[in-house]
Protein backbone atom coordinates (compact mmCIF):
# COMPACT_ATOMS: atom_id res chain seq x y z
CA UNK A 1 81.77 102.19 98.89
CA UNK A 2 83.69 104.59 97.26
CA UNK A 3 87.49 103.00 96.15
CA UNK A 4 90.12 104.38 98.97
CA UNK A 5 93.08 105.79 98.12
CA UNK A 6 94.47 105.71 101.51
CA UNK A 7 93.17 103.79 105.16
CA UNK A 8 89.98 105.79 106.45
CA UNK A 9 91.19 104.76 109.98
CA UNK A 10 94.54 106.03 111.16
CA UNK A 11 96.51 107.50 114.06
CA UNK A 12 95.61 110.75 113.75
CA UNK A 13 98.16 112.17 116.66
CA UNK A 14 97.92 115.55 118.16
CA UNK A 15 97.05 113.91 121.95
CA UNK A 16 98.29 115.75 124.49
CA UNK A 17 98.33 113.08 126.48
CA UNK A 18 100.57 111.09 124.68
CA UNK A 19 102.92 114.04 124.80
CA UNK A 20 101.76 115.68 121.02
CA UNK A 21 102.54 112.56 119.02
CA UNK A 22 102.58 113.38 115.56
CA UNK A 23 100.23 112.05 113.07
CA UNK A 24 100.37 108.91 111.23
CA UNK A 25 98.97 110.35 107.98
CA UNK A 26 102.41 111.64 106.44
CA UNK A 27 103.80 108.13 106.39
CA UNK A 28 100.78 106.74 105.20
CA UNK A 29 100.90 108.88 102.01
CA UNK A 30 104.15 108.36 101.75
CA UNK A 31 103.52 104.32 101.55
CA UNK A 32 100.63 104.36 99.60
CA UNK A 33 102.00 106.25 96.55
CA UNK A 34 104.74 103.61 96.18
CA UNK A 35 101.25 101.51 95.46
CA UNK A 36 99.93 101.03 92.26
CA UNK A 37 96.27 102.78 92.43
CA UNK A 38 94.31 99.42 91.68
CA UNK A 39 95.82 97.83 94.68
CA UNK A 40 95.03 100.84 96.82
CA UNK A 41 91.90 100.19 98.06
CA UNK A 42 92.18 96.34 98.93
CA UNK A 43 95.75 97.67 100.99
CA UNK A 44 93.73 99.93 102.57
CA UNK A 45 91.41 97.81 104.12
CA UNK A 46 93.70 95.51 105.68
CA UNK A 47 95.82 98.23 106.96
CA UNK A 48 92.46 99.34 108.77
CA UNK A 49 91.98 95.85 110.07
CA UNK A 50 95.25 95.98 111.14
CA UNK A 51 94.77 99.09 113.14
CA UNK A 52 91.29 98.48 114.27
CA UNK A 53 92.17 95.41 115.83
CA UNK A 54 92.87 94.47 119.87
CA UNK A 55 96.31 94.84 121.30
CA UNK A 56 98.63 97.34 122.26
CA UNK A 57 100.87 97.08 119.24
CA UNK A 58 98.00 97.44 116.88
CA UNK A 59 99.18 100.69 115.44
CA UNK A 60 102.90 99.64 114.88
CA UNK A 61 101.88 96.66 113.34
CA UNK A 62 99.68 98.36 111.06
CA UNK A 63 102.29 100.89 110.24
CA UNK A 64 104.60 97.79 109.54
CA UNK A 65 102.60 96.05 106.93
CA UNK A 66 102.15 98.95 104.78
CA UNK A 67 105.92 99.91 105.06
CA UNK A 68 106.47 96.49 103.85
CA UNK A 69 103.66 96.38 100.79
CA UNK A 70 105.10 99.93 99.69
CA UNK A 71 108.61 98.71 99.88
CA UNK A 72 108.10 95.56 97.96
CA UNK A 73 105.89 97.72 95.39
CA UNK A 74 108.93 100.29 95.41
CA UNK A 75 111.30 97.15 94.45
CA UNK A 76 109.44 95.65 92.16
CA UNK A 77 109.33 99.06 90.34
CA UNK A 78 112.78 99.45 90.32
CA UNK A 79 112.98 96.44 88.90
CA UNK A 80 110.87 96.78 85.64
CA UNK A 81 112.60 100.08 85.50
CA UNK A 82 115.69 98.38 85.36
CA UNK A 83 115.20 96.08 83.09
CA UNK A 84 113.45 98.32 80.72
CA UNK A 85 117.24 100.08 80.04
CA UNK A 86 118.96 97.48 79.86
CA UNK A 87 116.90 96.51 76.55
């Protein structure tokens, strides 16, 4: 399998039926380049198992665990970044 960049299986919106939701694939982006590309893949995946699972909250809940990988990714950059002036 080729290494993913991004989940393969999101909300992809545009349902008229659920009133023209928009897509998820602008967040996900957003997310995944706070994620350092050899983590990527394996983040990917779970987000899909995530979303590909039963239950009505399965989407949110996806959507949830990558906000939180990205924003501990995001922190921990800041971090180094951080510490790297102050040297």
């Amino acid at each position: 399998m080729k290494s993913l960049t991004y989940p393969r299986f999101y909300f992809d919106g545009n349902y008229e039926a659920l009133g023209g939701i928009k897509s998820d694939r602008q967040f996900i982006l957003a997310r995944m380049a706070h994620i350092p590309p050899e983590k990527q893949h394996e983040i990917s995946l779970r987000y899909e198992v995530i979303y590909r699972s039963a239950g009505p909250d399965n989407r949110q809940k996806a959507n949830e665990f990558l906000h939180e990988i990205a924003c501990h990714y995001r922190e921990e950059k800041k971090n180094y970044v951080r510490s790297d002036t102050e040297l």
